[in-house]
PDB file of N, CA and C in Angstrom:
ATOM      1  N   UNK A   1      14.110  22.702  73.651  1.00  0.00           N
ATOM      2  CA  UNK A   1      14.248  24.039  74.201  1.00  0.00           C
ATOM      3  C   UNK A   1      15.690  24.234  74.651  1.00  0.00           C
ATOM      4  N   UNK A   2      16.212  25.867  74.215  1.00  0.00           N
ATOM      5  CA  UNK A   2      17.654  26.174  74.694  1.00  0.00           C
ATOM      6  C   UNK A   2      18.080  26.127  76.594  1.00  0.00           C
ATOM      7  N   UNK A   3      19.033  25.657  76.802  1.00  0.00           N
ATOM      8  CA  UNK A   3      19.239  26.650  78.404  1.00  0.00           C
ATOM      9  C   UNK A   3      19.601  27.985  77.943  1.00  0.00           C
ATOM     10  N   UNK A   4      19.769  28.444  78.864  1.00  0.00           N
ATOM     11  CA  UNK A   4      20.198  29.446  78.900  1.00  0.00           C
ATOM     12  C   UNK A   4      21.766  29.385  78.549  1.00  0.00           C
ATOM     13  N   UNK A   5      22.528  28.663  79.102  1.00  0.00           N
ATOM     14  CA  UNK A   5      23.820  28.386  78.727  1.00  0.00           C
ATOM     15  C   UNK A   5      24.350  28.477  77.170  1.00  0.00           C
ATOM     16  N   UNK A   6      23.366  27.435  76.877  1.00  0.00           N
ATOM     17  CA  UNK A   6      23.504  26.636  75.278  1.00  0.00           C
ATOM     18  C   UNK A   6      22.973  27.942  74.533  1.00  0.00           C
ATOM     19  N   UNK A   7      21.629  28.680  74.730  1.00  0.00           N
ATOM     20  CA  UNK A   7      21.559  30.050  74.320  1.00  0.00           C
ATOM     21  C   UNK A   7      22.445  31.294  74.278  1.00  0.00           C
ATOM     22  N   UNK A   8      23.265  31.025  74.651  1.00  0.00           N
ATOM     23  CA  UNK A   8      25.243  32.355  74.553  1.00  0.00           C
ATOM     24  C   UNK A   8      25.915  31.444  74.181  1.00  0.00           C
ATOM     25  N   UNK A   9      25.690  30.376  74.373  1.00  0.00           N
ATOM     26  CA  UNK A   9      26.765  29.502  73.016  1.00  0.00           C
ATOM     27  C   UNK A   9      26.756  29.687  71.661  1.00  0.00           C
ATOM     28  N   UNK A  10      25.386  29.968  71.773  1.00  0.00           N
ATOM     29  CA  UNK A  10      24.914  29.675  70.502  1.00  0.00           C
ATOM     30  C   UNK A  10      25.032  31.306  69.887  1.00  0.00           C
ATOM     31  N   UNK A  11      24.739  32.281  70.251  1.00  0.00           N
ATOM     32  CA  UNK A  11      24.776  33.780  70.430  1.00  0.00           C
ATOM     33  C   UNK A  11      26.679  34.347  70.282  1.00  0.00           C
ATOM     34  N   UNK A  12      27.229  33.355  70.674  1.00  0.00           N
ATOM     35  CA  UNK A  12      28.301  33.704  70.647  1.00  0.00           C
ATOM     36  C   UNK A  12      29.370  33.237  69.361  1.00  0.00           C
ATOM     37  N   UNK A  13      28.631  31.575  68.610  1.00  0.00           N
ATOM     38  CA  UNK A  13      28.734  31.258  67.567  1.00  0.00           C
ATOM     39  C   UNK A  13      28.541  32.044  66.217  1.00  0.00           C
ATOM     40  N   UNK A  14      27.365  32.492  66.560  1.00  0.00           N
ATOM     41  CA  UNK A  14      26.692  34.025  65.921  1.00  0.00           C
ATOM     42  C   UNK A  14      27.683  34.622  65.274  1.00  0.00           C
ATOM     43  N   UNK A  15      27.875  35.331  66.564  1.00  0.00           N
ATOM     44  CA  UNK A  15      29.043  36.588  66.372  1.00  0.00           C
ATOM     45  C   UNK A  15      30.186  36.023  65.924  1.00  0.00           C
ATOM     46  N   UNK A  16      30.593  35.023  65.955  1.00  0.00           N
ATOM     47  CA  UNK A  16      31.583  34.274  65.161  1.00  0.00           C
ATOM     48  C   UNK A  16      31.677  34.346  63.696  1.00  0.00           C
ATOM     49  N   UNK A  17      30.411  33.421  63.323  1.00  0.00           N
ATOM     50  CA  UNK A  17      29.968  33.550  62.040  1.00  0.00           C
ATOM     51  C   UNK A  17      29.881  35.009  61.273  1.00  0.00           C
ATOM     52  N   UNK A  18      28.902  35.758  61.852  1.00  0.00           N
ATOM     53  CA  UNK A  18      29.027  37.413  61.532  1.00  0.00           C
ATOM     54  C   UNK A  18      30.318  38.103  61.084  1.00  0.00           C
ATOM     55  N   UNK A  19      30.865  37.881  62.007  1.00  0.00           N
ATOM     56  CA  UNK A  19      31.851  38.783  62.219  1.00  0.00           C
ATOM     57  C   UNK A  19      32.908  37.831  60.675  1.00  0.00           C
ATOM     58  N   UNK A  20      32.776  37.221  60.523  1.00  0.00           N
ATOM     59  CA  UNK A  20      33.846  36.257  59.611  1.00  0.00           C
ATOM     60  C   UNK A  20      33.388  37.131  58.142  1.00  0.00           C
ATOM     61  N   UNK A  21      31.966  36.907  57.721  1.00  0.00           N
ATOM     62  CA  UNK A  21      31.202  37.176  56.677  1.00  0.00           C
ATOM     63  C   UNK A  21      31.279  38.395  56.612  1.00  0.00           C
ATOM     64  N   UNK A  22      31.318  39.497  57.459  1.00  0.00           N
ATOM     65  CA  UNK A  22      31.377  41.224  57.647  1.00  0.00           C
ATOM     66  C   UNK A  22      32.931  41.342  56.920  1.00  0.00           C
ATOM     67  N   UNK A  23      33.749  40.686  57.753  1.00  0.00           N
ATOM     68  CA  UNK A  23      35.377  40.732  57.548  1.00  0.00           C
ATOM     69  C   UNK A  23      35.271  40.021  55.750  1.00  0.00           C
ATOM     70  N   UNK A  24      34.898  39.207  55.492  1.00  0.00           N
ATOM     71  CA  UNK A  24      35.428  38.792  53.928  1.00  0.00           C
ATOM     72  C   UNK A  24      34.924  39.687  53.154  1.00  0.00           C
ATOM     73  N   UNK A  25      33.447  40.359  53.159  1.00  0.00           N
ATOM     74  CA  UNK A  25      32.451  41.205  52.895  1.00  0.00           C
ATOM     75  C   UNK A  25      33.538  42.588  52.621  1.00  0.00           C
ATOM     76  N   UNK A  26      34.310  42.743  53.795  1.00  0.00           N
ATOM     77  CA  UNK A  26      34.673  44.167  53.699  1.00  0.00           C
ATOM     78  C   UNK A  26      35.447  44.473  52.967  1.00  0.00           C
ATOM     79  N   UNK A  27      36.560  42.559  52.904  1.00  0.00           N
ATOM     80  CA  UNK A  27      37.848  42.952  51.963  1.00  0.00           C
ATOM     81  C   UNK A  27      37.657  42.225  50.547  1.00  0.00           C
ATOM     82  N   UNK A  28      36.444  41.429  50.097  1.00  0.00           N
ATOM     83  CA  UNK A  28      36.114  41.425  48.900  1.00  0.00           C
ATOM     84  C   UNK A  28      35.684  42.915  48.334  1.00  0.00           C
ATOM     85  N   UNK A  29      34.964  43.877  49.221  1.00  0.00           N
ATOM     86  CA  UNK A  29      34.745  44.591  48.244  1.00  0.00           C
ATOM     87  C   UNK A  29      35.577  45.821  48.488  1.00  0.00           C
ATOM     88  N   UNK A  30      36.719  45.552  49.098  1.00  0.00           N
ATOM     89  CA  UNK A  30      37.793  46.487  49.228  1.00  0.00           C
ATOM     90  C   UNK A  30      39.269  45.965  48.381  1.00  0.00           C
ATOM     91  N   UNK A  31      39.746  44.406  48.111  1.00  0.00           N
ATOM     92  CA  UNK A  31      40.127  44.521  47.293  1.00  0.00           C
ATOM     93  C   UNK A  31      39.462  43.609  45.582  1.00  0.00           C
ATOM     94  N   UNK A  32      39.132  43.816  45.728  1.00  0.00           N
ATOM     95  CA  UNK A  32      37.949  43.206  44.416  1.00  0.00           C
ATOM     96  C   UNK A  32      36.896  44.549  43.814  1.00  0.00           C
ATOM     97  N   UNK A  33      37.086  45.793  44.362  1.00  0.00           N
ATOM     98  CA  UNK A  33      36.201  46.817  44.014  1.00  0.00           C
ATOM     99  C   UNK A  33      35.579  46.836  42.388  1.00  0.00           C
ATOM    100  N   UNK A  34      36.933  46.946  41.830  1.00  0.00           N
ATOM    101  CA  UNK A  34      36.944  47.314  40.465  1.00  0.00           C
ATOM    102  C   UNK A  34      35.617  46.598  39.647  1.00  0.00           C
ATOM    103  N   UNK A  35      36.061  44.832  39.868  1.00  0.00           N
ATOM    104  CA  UNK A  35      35.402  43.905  39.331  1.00  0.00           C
ATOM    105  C   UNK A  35      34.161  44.089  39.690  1.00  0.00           C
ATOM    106  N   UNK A  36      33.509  43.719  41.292  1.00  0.00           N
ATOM    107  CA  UNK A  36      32.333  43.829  41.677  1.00  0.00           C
ATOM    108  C   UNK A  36      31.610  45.067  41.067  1.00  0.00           C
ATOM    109  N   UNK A  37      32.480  46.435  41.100  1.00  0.00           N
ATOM    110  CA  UNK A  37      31.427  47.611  40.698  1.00  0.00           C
ATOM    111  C   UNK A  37      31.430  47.270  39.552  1.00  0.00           C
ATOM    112  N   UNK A  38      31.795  46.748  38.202  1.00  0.00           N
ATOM    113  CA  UNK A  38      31.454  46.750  36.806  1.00  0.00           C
ATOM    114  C   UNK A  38      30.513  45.443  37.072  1.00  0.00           C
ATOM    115  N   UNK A  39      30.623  44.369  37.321  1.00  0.00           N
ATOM    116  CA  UNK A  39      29.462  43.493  37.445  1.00  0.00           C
ATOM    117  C   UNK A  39      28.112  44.033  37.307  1.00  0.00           C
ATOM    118  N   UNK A  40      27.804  44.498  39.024  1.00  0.00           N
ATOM    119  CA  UNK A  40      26.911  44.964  39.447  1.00  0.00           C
ATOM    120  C   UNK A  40      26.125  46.766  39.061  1.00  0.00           C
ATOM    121  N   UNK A  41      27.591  47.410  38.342  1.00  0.00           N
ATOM    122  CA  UNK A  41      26.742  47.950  37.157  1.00  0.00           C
ATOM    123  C   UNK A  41      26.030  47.759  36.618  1.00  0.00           C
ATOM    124  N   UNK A  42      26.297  46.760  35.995  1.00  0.00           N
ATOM    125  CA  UNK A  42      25.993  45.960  33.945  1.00  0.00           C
ATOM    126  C   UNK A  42      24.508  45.664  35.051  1.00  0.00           C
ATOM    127  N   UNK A  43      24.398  45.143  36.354  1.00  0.00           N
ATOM    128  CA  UNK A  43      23.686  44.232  36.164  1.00  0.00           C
ATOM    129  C   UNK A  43      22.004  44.699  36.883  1.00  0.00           C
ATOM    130  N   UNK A  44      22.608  46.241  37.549  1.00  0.00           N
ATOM    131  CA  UNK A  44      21.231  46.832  38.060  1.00  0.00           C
ATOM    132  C   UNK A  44      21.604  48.290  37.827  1.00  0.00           C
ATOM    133  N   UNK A  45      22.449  48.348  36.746  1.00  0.00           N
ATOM    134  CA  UNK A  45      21.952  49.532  35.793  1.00  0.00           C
ATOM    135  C   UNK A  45      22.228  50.995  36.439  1.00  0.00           C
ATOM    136  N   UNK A  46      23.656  50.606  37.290  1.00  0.00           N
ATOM    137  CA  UNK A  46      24.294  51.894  38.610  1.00  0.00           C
ATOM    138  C   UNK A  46      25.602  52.610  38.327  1.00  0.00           C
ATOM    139  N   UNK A  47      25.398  53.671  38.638  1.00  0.00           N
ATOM    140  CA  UNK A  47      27.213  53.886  38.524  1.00  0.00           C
ATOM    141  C   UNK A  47      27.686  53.752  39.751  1.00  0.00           C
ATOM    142  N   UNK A  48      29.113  53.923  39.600  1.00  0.00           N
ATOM    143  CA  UNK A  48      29.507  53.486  40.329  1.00  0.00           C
ATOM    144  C   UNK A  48      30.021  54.137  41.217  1.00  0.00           C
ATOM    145  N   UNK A  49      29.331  55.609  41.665  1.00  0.00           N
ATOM    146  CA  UNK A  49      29.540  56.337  42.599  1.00  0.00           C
ATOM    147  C   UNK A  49      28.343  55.591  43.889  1.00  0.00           C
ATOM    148  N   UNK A  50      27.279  55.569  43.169  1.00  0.00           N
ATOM    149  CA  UNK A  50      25.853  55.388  43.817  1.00  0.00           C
ATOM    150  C   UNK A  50      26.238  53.202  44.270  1.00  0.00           C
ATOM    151  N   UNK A  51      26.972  52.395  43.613  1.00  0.00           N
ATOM    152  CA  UNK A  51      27.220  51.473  43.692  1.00  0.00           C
ATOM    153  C   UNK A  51      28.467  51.508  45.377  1.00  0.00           C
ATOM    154  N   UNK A  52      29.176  52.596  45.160  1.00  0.00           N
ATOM    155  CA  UNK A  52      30.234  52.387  46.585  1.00  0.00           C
ATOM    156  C   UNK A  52      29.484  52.594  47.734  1.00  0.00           C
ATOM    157  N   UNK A  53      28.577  53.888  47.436  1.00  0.00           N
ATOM    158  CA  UNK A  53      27.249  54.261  48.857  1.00  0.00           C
ATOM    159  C   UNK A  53      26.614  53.102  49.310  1.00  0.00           C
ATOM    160  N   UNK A  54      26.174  52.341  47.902  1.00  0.00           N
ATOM    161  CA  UNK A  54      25.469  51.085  49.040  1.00  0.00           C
ATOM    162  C   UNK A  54      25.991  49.891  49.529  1.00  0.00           C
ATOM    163  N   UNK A  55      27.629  49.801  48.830  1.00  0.00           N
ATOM    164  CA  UNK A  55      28.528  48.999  49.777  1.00  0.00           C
ATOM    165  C   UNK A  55      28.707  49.473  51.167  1.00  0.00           C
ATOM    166  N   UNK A  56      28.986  50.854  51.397  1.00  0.00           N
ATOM    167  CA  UNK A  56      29.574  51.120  52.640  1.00  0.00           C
ATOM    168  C   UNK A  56      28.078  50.899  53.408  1.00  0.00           C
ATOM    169  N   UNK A  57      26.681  51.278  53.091  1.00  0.00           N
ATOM    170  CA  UNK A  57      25.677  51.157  53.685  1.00  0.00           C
ATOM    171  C   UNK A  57      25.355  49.782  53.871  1.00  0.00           C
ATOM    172  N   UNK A  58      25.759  48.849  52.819  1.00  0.00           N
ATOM    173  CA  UNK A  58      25.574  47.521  53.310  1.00  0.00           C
ATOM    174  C   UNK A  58      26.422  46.883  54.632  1.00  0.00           C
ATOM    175  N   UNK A  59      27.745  47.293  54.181  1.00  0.00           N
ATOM    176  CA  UNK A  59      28.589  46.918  55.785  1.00  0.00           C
ATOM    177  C   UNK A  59      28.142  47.621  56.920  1.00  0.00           C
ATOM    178  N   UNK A  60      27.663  48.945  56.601  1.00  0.00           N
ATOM    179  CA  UNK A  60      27.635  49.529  58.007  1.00  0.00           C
ATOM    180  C   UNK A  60      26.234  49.082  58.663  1.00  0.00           C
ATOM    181  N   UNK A  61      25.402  48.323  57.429  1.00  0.00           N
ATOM    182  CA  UNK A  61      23.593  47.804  58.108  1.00  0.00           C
ATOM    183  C   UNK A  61      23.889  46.486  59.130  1.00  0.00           C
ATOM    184  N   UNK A  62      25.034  45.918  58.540  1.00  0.00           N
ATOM    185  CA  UNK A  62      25.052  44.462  58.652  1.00  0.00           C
ATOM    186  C   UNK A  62      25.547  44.318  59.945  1.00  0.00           C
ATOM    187  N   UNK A  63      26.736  45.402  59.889  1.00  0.00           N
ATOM    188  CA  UNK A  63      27.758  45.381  61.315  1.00  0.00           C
ATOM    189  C   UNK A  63      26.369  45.957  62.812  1.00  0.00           C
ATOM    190  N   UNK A  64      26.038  46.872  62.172  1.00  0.00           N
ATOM    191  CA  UNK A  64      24.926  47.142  63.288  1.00  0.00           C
ATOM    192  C   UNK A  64      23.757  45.866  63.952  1.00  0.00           C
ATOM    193  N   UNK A  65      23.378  45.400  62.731  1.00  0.00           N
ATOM    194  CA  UNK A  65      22.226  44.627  63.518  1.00  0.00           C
ATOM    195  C   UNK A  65      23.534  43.344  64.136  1.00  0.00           C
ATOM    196  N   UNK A  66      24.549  43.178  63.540  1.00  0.00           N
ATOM    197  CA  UNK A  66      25.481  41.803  64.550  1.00  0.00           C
ATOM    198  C   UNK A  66      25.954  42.349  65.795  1.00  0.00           C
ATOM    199  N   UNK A  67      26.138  43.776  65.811  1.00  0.00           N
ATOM    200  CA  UNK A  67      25.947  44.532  67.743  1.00  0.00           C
ATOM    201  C   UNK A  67      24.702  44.246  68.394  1.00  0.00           C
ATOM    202  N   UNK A  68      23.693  44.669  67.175  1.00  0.00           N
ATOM    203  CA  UNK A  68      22.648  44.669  68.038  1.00  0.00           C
ATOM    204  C   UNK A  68      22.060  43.179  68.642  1.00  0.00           C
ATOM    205  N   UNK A  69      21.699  42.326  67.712  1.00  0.00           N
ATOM    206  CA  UNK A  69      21.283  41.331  67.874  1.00  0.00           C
ATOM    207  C   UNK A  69      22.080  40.232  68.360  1.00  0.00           C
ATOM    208  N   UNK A  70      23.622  39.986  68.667  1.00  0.00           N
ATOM    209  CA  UNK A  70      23.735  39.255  68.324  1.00  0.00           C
ATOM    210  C   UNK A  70      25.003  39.217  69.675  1.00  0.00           C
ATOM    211  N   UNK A  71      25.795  40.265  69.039  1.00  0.00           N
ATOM    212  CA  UNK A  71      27.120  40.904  70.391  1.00  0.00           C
ATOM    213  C   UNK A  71      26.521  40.926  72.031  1.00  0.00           C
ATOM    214  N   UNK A  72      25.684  42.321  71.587  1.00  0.00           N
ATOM    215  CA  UNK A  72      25.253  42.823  72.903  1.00  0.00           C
ATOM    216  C   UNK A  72      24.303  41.475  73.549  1.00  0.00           C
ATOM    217  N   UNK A  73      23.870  41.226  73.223  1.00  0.00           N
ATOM    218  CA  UNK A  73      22.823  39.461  74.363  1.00  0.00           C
ATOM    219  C   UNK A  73      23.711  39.176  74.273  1.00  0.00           C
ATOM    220  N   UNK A  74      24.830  38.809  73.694  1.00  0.00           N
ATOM    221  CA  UNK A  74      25.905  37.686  74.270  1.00  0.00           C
ATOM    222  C   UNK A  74      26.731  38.376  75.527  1.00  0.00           C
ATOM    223  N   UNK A  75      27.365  39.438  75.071  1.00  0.00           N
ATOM    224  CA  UNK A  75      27.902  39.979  75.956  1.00  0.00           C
ATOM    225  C   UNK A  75      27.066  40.264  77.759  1.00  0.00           C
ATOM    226  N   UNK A  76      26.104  40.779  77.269  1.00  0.00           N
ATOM    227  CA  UNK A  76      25.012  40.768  78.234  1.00  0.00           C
ATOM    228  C   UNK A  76      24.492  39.267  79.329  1.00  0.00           C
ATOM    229  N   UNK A  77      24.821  38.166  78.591  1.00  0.00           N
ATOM    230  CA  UNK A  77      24.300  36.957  79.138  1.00  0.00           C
ATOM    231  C   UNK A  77      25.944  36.603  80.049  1.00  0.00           C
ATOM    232  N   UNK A  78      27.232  37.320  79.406  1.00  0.00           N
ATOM    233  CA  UNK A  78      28.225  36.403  79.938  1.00  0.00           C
ATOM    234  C   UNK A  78      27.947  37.475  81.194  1.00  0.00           C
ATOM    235  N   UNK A  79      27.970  39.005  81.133  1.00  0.00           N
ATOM    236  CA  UNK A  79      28.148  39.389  82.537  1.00  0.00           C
ATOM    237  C   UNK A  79      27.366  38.894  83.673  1.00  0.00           C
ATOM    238  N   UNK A  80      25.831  38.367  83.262  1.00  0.00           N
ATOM    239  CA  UNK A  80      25.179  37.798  83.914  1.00  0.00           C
ATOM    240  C   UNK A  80      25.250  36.337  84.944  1.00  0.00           C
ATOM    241  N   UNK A  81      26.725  35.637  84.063  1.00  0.00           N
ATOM    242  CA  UNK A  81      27.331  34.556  84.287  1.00  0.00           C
ATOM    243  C   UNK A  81      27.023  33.468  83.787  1.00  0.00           C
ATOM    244  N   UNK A  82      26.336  33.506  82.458  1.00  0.00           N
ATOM    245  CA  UNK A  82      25.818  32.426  81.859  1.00  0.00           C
ATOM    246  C   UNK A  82      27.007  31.954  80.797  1.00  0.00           C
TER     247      UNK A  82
END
């Protein structure tokens, strides 16, 4: 079982990790666009207007639940003093 301590360590590792994968996430498919959208054309049959919508919807799903889940309890546990 976590302490509480080791539980915002661990919450805060999180957001570490997250935040790394969001950031490569954003600039693979910001500078790599070209490539990824013809891939993932060919490969679920999209153009590539409807292919940029669900990039930006993928970063903007991902970044939300790492506030939600992941930031805010951490942040929340340090004001607490943990």
């Amino acid at each position: 079982m976590f302490s509480i301590a080791e539980f915002t360590s661990f919450l805060g590792w999180c957001v570490v990790i997250n935040a790394a994968v969001l950031l490569f996430s954003t600039l693979g498919l910001y500078l790599g666009k070209n490539v990824i959208v013809r891939i993932h054309s060919r490969a679920f049959d999209l153009d590539a207007q409807q292919l940029r919508q669900l990039y930006m919807q993928y970063i903007a799903y991902f970044k939300l639940l790492t506030l939600l889940f992941f930031f805010a309890p951490y942040v929340a546990l340090k004001i607490m003093g943990y």
